[in-house]
Structure formats: C-alpha cells, structure tokens
N, C-alpha and C. Protein backbone atom coordinates (compact mmCIF):
# COMPACT_ATOMS: atom_id res chain seq x y z
N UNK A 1 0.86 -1.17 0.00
CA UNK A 1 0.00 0.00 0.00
C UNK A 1 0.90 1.23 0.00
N UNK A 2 0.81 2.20 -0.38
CA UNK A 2 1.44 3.76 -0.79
C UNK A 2 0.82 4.52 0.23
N UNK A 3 1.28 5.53 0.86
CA UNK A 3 1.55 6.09 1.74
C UNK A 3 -0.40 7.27 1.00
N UNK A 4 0.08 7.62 -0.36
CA UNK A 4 -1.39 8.11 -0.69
C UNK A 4 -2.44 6.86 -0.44
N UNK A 5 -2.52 6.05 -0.33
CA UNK A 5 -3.77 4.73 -0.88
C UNK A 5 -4.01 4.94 1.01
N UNK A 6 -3.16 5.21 1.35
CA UNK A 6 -3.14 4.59 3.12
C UNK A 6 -4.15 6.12 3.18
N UNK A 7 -3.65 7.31 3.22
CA UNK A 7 -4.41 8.38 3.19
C UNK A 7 -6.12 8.29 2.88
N UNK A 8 -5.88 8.12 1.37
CA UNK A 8 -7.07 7.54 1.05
C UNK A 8 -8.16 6.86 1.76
N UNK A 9 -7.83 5.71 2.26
CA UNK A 9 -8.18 4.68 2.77
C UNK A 9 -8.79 5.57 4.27
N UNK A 10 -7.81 5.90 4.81
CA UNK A 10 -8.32 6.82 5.86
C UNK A 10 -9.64 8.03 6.16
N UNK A 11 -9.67 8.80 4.26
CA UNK A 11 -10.99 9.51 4.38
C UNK A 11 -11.64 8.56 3.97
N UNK A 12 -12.05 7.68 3.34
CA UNK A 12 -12.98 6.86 3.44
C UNK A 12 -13.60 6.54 4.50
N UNK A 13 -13.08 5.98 5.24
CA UNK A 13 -13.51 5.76 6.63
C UNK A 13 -13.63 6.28 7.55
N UNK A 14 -13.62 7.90 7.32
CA UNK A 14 -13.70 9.32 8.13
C UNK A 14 -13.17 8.66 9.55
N UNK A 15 -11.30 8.53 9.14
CA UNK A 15 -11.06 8.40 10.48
C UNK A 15 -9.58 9.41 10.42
N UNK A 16 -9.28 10.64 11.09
CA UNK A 16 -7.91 11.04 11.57
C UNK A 16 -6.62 9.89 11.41
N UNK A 17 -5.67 10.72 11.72
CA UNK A 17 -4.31 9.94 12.17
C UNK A 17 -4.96 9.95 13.68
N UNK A 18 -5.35 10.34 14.33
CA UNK A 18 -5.65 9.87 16.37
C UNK A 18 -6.40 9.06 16.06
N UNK A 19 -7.34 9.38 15.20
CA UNK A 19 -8.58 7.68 15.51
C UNK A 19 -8.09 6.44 14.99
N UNK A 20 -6.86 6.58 14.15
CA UNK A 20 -6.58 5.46 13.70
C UNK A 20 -5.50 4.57 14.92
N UNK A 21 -5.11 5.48 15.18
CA UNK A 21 -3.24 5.12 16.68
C UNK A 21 -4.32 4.96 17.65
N UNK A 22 -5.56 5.58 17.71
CA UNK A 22 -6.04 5.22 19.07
C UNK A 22 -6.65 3.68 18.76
N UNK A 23 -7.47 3.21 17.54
CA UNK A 23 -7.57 2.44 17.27
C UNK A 23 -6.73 1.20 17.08
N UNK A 24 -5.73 1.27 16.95
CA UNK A 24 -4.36 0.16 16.62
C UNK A 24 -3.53 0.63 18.21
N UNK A 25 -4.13 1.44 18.77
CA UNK A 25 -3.36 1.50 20.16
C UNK A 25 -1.97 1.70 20.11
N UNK A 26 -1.67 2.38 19.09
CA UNK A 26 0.02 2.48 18.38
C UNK A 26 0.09 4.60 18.63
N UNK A 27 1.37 4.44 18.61
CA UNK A 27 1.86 6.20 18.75
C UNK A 27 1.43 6.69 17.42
N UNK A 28 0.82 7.97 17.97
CA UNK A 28 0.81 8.76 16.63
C UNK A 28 1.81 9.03 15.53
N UNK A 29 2.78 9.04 16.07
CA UNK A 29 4.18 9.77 15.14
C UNK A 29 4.54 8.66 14.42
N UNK A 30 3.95 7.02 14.75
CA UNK A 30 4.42 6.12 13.74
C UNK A 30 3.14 6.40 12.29
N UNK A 31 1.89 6.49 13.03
CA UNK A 31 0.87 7.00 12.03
C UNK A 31 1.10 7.43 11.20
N UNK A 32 1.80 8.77 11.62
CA UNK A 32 1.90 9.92 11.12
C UNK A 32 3.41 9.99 9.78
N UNK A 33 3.86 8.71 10.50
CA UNK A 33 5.50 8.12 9.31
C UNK A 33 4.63 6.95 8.34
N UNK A 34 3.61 6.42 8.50
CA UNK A 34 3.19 5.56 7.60
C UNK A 34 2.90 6.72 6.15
N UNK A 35 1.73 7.83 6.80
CA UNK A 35 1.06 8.74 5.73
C UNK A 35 2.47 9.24 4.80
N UNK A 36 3.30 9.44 5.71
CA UNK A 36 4.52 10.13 4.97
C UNK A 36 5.49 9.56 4.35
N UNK A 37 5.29 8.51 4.41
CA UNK A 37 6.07 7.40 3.23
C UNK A 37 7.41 6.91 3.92
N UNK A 38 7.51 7.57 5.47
CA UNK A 38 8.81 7.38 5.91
C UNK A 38 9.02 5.81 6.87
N UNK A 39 7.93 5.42 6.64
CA UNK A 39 7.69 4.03 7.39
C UNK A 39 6.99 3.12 6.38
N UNK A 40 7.28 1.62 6.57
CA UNK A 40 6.44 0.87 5.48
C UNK A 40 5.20 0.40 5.94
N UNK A 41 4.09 0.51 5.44
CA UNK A 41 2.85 0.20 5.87
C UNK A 41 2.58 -1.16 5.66
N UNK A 42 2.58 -1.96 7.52
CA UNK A 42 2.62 -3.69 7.05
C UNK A 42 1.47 -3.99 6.22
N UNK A 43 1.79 -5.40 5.78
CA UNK A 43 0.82 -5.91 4.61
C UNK A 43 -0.44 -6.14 5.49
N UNK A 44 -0.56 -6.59 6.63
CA UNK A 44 -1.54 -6.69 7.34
C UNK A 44 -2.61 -5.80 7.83
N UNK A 45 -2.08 -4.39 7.86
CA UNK A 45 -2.27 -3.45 8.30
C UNK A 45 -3.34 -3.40 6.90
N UNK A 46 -2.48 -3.09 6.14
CA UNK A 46 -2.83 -2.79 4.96
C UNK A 46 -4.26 -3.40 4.02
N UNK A 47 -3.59 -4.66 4.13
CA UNK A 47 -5.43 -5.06 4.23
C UNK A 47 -6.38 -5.21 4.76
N UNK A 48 -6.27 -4.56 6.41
CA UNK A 48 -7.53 -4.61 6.89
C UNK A 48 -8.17 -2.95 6.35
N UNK A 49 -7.33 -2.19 6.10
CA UNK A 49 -7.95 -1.10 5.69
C UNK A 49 -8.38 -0.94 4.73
N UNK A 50 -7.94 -1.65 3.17
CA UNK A 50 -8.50 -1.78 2.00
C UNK A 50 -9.92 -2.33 2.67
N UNK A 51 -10.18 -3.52 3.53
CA UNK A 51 -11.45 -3.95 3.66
C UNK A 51 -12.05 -2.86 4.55
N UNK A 52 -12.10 -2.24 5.34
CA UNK A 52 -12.91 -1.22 5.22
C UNK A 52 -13.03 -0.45 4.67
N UNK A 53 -11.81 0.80 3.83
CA UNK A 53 -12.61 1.31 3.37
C UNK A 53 -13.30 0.76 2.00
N UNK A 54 -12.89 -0.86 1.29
CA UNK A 54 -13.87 -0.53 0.17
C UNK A 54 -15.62 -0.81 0.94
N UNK A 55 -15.71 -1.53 2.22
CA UNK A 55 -17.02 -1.53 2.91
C UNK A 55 -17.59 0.25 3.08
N UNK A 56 -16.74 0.68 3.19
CA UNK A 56 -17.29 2.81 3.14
C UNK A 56 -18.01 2.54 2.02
N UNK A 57 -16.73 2.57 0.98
CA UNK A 57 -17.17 3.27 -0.27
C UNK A 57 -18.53 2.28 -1.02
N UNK A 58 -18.23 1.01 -0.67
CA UNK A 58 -19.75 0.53 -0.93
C UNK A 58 -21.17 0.93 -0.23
N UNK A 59 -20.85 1.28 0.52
CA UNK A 59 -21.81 1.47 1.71
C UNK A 59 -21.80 2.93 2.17
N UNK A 60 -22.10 4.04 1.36
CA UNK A 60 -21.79 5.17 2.27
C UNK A 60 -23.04 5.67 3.06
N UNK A 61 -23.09 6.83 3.88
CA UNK A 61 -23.82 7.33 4.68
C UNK A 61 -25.28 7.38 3.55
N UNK A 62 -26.67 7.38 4.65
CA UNK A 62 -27.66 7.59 3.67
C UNK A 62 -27.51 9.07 3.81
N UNK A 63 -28.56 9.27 2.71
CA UNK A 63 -28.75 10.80 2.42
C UNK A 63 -29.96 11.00 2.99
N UNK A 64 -30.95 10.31 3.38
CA UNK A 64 -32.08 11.10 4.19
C UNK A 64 -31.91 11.68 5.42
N UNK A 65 -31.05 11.43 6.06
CA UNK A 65 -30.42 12.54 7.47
C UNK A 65 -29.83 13.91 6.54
N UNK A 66 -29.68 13.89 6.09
CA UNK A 66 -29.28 15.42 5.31
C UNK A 66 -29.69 16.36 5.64
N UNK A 67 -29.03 17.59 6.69
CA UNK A 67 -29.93 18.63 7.07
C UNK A 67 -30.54 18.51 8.36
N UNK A 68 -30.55 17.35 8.73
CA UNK A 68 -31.85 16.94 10.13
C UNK A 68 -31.51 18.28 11.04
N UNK A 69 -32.21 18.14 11.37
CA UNK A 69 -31.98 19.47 12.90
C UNK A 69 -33.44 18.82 14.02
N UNK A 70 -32.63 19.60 15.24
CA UNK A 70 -33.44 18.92 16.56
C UNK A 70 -34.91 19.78 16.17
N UNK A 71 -35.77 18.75 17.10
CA UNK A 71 -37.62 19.75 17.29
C UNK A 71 -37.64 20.46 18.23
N UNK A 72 -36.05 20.35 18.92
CA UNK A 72 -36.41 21.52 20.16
C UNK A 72 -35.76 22.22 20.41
C-alpha cells in the first residue's frame, strides 16, 4: 500500500491519524511516518484497511439525514 492509498483509505472511513493510533493502540508519530512514506505500511495493516474502506465506499452514509436538525 502507498503512503497516498493509506491516506485515502483513511478519508474513506472518516477516520484522523488519532482515531486510527487510538484504534491500533500504536503512537501517533508512527501514524503519522506511515502517511509520509517514511515508514512501510505492514501488509496486514494494509489489508484490513482496504477492507474497510472498500465496505465505506460501498456502503456510504444515507442521504435522508441530510440537514436533520433537533424539534427543540
């Protein structure tokens, strides 16, 4: 995976570099060396994120919440 695809992969799944380190329970600054090409992104890693985000991009948010606002 490429340091862009990893990015990628990340707005798909509307998750930060924190939600992801908090998620993998890993330091930010390694996160933050995957996006930047200065670390190699394991293969493992790597495909669990292709499988979510292509589950995003198949599946995105509905559109009838669009706009909602409270009744009170």
């Amino acid at each position: 995976m490429t340091p862009e695809r990893f990015s990628e992969c990340l707005l798909h799944i509307r998750w930060t570099p924190i939600n992801i380190a908090s998620a993998l329970q890993c330091e930010l600054s390694w996160i933050e060396a995957l996006e930047a090409g200065n670390e190699q992104i394991p293969a493992g890693l790597a495909a669990w994120l292709e499988t979510l985000a292509q589950a995003h991009e198949a599946l995105p948010p509905p559109t009838t919440y669009c706009g909602k606002k409270s009744k009170l």
